[in-house]
N, C-alpha and C. Protein backbone atom coordinates (compact mmCIF):
# COMPACT_ATOMS: atom_id res chain seq x y z
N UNK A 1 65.07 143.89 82.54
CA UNK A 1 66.03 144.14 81.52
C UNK A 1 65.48 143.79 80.14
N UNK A 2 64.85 142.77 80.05
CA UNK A 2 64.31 142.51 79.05
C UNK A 2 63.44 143.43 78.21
N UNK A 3 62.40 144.28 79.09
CA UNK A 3 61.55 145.15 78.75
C UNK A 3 62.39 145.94 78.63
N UNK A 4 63.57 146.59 79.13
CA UNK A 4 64.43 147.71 78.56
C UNK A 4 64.97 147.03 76.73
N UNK A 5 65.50 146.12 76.84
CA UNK A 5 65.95 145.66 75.71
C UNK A 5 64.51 146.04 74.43
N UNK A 6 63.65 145.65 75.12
CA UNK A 6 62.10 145.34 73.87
C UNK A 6 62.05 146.74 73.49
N UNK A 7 62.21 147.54 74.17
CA UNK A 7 61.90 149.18 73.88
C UNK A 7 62.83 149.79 72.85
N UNK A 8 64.45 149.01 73.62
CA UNK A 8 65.45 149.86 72.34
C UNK A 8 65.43 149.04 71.67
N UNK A 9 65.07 147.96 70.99
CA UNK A 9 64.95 147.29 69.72
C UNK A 9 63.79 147.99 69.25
N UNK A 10 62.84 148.08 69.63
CA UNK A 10 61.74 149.31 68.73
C UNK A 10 61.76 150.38 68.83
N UNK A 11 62.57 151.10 69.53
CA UNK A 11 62.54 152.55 68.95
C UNK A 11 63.94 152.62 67.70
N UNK A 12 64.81 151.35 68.25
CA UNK A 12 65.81 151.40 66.61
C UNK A 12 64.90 151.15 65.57
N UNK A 13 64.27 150.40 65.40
CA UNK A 13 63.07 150.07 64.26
C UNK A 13 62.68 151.34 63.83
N UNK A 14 62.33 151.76 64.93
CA UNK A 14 61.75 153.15 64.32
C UNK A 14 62.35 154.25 63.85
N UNK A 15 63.31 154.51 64.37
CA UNK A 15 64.91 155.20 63.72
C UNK A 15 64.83 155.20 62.44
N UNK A 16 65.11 153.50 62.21
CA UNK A 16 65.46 153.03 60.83
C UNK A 16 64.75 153.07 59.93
N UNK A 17 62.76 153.35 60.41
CA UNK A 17 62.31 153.48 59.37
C UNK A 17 62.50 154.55 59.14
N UNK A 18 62.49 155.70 59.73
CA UNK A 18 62.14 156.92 59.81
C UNK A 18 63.60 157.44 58.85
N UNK A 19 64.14 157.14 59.20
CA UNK A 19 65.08 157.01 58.10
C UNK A 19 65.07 157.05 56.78
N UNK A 20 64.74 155.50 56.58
CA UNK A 20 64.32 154.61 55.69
C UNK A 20 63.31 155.75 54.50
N UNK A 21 62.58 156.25 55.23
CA UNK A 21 61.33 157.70 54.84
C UNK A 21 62.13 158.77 54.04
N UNK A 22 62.89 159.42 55.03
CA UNK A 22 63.75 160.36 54.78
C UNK A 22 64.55 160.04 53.35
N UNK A 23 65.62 158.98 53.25
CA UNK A 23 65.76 159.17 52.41
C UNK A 23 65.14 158.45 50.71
N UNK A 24 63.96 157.82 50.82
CA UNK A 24 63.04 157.94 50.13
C UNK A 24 62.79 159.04 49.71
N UNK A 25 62.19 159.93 50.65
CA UNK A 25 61.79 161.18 49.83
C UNK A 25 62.50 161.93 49.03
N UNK A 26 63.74 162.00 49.71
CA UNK A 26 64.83 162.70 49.36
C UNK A 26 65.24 162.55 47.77
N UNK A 27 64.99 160.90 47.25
CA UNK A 27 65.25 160.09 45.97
C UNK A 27 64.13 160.86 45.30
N UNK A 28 62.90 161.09 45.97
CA UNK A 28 61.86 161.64 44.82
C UNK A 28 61.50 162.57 44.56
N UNK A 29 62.26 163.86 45.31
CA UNK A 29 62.27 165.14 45.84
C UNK A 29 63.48 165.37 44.64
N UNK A 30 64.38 164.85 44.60
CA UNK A 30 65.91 165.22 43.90
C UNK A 30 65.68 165.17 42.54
N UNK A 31 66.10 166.52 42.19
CA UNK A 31 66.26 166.86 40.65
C UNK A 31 66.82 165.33 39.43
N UNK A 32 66.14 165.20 38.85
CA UNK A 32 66.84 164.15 37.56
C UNK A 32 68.28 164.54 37.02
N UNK A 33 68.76 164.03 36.99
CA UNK A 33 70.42 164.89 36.20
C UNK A 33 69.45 164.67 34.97
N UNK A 34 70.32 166.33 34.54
CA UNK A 34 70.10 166.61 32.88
C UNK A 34 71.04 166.09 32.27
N UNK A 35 69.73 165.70 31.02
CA UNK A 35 70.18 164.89 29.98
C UNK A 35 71.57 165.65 28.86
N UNK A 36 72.07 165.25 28.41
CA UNK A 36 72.90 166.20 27.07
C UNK A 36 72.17 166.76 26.16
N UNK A 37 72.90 167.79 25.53
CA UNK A 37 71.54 168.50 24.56
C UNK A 37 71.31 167.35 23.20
N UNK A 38 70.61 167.70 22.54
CA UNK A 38 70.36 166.77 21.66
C UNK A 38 71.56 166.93 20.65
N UNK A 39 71.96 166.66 19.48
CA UNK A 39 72.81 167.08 18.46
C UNK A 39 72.08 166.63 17.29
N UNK A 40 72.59 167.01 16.34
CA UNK A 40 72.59 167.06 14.89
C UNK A 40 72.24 165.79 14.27
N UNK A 41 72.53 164.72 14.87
CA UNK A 41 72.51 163.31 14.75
C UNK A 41 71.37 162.80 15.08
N UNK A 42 70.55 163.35 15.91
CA UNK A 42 68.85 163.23 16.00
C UNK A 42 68.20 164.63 15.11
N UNK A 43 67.98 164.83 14.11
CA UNK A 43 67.91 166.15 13.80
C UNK A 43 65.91 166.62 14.35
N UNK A 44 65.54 165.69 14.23
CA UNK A 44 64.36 165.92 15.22
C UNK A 44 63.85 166.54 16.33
N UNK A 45 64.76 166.43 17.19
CA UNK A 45 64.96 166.35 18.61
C UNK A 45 65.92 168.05 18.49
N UNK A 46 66.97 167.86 17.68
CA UNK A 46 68.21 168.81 17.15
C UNK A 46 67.11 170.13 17.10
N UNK A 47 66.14 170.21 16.12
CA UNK A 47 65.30 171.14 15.82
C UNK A 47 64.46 171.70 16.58
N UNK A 48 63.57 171.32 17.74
CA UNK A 48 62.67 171.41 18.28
C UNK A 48 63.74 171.87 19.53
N UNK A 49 64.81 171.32 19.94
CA UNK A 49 65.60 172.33 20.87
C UNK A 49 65.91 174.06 20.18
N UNK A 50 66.29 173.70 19.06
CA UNK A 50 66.44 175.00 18.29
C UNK A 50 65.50 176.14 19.01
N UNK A 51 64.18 175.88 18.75
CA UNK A 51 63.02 176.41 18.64
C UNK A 51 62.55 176.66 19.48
N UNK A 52 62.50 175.74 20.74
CA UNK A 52 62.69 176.38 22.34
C UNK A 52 63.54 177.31 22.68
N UNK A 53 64.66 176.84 22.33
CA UNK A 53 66.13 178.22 22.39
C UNK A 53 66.01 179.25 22.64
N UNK A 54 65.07 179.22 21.01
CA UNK A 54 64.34 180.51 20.52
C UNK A 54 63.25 181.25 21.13
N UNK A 55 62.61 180.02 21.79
CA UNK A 55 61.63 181.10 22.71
C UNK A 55 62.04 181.44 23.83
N UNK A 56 62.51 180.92 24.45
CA UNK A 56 63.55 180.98 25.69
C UNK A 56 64.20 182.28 25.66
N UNK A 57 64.72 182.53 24.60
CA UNK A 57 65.72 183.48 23.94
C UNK A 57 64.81 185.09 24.06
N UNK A 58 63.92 185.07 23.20
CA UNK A 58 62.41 186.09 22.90
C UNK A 58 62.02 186.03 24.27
N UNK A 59 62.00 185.09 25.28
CA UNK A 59 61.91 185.61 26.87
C UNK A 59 62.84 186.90 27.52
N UNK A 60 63.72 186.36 27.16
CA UNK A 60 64.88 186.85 27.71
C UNK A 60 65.16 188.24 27.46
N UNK A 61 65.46 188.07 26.03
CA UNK A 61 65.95 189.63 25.25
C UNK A 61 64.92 190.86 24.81
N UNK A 62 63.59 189.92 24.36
CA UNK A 62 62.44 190.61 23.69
C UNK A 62 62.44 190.12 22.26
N UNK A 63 61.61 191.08 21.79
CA UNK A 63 61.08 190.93 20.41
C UNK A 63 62.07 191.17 19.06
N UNK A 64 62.21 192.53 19.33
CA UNK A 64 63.41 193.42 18.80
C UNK A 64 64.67 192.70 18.79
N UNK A 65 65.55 192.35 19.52
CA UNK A 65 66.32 191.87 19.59
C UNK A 65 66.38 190.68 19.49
N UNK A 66 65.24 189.34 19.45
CA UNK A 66 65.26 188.28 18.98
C UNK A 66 65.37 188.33 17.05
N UNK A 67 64.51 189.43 16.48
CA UNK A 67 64.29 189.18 15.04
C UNK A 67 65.72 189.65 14.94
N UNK A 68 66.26 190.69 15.51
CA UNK A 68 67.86 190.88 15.06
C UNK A 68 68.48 189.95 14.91
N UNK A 69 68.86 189.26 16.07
CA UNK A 69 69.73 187.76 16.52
C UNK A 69 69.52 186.92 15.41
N UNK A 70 68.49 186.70 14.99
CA UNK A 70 67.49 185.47 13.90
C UNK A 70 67.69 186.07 12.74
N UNK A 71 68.10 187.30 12.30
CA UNK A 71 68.28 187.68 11.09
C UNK A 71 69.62 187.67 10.52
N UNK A 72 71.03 187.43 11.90
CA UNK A 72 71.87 188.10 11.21
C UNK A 72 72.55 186.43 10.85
N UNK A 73 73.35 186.21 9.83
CA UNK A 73 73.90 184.75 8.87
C UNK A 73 74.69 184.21 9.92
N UNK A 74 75.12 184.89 10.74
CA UNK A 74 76.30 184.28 12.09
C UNK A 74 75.60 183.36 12.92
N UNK A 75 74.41 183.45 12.79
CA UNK A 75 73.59 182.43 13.92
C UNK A 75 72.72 181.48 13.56
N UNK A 76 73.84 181.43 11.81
CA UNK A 76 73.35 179.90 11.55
C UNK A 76 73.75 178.53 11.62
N UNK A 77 73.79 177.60 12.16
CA UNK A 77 73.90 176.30 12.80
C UNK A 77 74.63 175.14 11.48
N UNK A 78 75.02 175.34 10.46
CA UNK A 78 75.09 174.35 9.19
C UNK A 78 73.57 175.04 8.40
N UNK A 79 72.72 173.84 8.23
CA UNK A 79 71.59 174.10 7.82
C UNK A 79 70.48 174.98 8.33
N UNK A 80 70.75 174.34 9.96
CA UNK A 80 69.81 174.94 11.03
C UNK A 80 70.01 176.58 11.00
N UNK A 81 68.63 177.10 11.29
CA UNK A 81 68.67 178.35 11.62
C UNK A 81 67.22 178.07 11.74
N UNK A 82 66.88 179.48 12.54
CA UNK A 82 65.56 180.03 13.18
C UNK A 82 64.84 180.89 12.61
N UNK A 83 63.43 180.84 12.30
CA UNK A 83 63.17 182.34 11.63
C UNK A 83 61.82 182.56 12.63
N UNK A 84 61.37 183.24 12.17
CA UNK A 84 60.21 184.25 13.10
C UNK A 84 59.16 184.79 11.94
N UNK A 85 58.05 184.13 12.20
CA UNK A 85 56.52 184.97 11.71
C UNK A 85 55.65 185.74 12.67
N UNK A 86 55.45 187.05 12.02
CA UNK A 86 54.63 187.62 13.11
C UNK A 86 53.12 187.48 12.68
N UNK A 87 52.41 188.22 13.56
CA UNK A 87 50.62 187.74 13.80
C UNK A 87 50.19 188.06 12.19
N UNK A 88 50.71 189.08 11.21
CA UNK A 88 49.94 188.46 9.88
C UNK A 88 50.70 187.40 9.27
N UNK A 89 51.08 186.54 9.39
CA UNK A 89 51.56 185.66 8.92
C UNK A 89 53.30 186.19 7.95
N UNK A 90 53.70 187.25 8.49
CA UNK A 90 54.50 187.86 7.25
C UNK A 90 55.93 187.64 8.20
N UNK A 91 57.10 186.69 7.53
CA UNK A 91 58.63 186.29 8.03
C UNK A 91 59.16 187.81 8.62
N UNK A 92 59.34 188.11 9.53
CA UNK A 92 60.39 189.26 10.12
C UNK A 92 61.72 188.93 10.63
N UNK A 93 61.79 187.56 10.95
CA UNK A 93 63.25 187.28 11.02
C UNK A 93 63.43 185.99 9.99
N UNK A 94 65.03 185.99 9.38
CA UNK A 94 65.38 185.33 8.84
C UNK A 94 66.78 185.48 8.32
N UNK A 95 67.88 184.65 8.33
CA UNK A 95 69.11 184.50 7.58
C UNK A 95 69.28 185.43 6.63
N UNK A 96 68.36 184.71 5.43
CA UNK A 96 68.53 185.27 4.45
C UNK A 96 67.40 186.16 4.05
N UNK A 97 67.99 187.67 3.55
CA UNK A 97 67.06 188.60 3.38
C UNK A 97 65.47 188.66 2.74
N UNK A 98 66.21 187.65 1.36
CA UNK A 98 64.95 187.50 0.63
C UNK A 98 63.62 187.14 1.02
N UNK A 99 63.97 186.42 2.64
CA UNK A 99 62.78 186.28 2.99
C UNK A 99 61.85 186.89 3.50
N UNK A 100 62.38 188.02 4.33
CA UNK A 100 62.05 189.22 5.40
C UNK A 100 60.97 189.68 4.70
N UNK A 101 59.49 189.65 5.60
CA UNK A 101 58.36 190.21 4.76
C UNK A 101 57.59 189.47 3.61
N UNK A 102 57.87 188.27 3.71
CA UNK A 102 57.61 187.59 3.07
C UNK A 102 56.31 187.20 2.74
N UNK A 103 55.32 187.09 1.66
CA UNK A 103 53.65 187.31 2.13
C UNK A 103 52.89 185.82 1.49
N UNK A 104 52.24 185.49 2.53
CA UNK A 104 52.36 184.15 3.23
C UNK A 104 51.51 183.38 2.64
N UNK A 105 51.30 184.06 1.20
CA UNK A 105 50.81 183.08 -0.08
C UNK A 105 51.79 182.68 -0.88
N UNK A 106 52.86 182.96 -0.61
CA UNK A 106 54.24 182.58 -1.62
C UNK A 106 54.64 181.46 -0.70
N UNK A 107 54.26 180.65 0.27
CA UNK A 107 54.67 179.87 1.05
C UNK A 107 54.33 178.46 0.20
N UNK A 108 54.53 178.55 -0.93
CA UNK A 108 54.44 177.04 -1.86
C UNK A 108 55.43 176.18 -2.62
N UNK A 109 55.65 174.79 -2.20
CA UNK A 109 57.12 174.54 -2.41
C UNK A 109 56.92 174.35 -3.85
N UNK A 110 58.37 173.24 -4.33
CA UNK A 110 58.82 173.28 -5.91
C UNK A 110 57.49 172.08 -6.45
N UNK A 111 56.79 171.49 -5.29
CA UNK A 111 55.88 170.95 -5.94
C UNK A 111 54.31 171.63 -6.17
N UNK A 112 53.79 172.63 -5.79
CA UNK A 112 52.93 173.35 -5.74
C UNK A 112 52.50 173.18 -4.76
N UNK A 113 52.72 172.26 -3.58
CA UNK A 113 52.09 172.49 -2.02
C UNK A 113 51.91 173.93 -1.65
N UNK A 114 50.89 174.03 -1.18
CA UNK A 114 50.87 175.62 -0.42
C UNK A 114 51.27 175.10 1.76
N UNK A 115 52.16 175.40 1.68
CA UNK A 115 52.31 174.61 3.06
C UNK A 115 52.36 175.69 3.88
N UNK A 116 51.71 177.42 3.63
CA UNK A 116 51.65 178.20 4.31
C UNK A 116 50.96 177.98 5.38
N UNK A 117 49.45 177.62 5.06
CA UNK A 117 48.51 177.00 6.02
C UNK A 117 48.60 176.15 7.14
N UNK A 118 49.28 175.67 7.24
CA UNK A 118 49.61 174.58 7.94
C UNK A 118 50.68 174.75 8.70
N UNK A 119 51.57 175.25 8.18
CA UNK A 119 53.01 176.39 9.17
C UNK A 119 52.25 177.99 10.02
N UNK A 120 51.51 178.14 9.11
CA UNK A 120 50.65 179.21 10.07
C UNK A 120 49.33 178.75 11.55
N UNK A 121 49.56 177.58 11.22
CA UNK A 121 48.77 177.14 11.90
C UNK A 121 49.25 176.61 13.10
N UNK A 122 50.62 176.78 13.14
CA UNK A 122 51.16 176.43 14.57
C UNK A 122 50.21 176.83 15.67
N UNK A 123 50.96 175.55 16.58
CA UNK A 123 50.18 175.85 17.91
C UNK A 123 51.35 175.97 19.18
N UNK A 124 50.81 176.36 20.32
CA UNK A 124 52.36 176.71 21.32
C UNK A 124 52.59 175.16 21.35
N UNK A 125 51.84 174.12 21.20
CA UNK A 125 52.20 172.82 21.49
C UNK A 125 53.71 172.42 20.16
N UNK A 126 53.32 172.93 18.95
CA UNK A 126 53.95 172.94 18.04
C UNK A 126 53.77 171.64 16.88
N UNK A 127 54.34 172.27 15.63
CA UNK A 127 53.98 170.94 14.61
C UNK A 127 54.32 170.83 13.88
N UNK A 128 54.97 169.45 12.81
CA UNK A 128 55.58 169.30 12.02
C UNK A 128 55.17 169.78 10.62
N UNK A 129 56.27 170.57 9.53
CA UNK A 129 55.28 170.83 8.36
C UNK A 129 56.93 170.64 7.27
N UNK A 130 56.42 169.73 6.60
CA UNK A 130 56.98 168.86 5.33
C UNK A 130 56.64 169.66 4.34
N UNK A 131 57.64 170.12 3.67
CA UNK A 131 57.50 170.43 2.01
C UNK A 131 58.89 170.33 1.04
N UNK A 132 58.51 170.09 0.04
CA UNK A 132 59.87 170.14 -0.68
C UNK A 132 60.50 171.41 -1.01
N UNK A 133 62.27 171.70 -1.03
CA UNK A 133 62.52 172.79 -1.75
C UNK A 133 64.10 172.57 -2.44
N UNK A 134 64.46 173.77 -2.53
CA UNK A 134 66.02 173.67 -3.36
C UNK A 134 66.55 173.46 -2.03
N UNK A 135 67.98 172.76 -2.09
CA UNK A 135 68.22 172.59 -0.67
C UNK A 135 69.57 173.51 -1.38
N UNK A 136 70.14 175.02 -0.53
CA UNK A 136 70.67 175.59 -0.82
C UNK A 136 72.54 175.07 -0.64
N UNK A 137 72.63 173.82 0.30
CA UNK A 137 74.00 172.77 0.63
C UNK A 137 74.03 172.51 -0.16
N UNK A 138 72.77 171.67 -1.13
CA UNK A 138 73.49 170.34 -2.08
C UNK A 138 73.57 171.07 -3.37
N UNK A 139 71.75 171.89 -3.49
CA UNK A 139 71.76 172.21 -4.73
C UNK A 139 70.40 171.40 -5.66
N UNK A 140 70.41 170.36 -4.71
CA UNK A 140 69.41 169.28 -4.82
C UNK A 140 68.02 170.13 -4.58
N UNK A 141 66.34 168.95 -4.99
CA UNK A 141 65.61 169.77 -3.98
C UNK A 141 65.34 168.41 -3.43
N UNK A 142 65.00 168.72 -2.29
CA UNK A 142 64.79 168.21 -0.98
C UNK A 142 63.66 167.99 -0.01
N UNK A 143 63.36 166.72 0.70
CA UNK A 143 62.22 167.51 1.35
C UNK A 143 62.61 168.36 2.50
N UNK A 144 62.35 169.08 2.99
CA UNK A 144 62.54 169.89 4.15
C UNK A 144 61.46 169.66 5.29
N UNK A 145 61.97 169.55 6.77
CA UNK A 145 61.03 169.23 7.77
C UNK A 145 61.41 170.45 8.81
N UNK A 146 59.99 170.70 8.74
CA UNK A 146 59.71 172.32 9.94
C UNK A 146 59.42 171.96 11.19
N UNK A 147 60.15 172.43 12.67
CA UNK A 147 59.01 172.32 13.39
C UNK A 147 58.73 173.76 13.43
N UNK A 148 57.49 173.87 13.67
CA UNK A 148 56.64 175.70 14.16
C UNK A 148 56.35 175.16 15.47
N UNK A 149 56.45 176.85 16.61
CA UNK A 149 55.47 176.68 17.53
C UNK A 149 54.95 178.23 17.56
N UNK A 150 53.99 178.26 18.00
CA UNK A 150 52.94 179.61 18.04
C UNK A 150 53.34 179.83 19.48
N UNK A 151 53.76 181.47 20.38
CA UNK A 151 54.60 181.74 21.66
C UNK A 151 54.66 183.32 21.01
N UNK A 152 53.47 183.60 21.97
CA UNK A 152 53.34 185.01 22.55
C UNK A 152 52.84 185.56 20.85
N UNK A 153 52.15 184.91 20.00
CA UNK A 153 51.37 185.50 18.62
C UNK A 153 52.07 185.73 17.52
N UNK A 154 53.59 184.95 17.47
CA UNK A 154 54.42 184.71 16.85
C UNK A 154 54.84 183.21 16.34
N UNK A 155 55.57 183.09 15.33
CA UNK A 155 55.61 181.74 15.47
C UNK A 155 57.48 181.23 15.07
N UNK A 156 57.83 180.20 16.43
CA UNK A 156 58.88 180.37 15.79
C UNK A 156 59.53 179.14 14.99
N UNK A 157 59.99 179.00 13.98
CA UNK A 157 59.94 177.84 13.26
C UNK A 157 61.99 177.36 13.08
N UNK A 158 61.96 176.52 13.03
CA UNK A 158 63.59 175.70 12.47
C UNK A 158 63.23 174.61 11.38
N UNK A 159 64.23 174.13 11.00
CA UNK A 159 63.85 172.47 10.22
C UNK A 159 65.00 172.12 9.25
N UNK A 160 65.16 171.14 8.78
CA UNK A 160 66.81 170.03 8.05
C UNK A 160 66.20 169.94 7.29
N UNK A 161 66.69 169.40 6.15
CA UNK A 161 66.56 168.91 4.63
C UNK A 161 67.31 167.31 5.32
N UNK A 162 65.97 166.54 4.37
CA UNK A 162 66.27 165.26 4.10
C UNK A 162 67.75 164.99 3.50
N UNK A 163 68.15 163.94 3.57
CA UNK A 163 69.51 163.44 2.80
C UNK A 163 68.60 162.67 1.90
């Protein structure tokens, strides 16, 4: 009896690890709950979702119909909005018209930065580009913070004005 007993105490052991395994894996196998989207209140974080959106978006719909979406004033966020440079460096989407076609030596803020270079220089990793301008809310000028990312030979850019 004893040796019957020794056997089912180790094959429960073994049950339990085996178990024990199972749902281990299961913990490291299982999706993370998603986080909340970012908001306005991180505008960092706020922006760079923007801009994924946006490529996400240019997955989805295409080309054509992303510079539409990005051009028309309804799909602007407060400050936030999206614009689109294509492979010569020249704005095809944007809010506001004035920008559309825009040629990518006029990319110099109210202090004479030329911050074209450096916004054209996105990479798909993506990157921050600082310049000052009129901030069209206050009226003020402002610095303004870009992120760009370069996705499929385009680049798509968002960014806030400092307070």
């Amino acid at each position: 009896m004893s040796e019957r007993l020794s056997l089912g105490i180790a094959g429960g052991s073994v049950l339990i690890a085996v178990a024990a395994l199972v749902v281990a894996f299961l913990a490291l196998t299982k999706e993370p709950p998603a986080l909340p989207p970012p908001t306005e209140s991180v505008p960092s974080l706020y922006t760079r979702a923007l801009v994924d959106e946006a490529i996400q978006r240019y997955e989805r719909i295409g080309r054509e119909e992303s510079v539409e979406y990005y051009s028309d004033p309804a799909n602007v966020d407060g400050e936030w909005y999206v614009f689109i440079i294509n492979e010569e460096g020249r704005t095809i989407a944007h809010h506001n018209p004035i920008f559309i076609d825009r040629d990518p030596e006029e990319r110099v803020d109210s202090t004479g930065y030329y911050y074209g270079e450096p916004l054209l220089a996105a990479t798909e990793e993506g990157v921050w580009v600082n310049y000052t301008l009129l901030n069209p809310l206050t009226g003020d000028e402002s610095k303004k913070h870009t992120w760009a990312r370069q996705h499929d030979g385009l680049i798509f850019g968002s960014g806030w004005y400092e307070r």
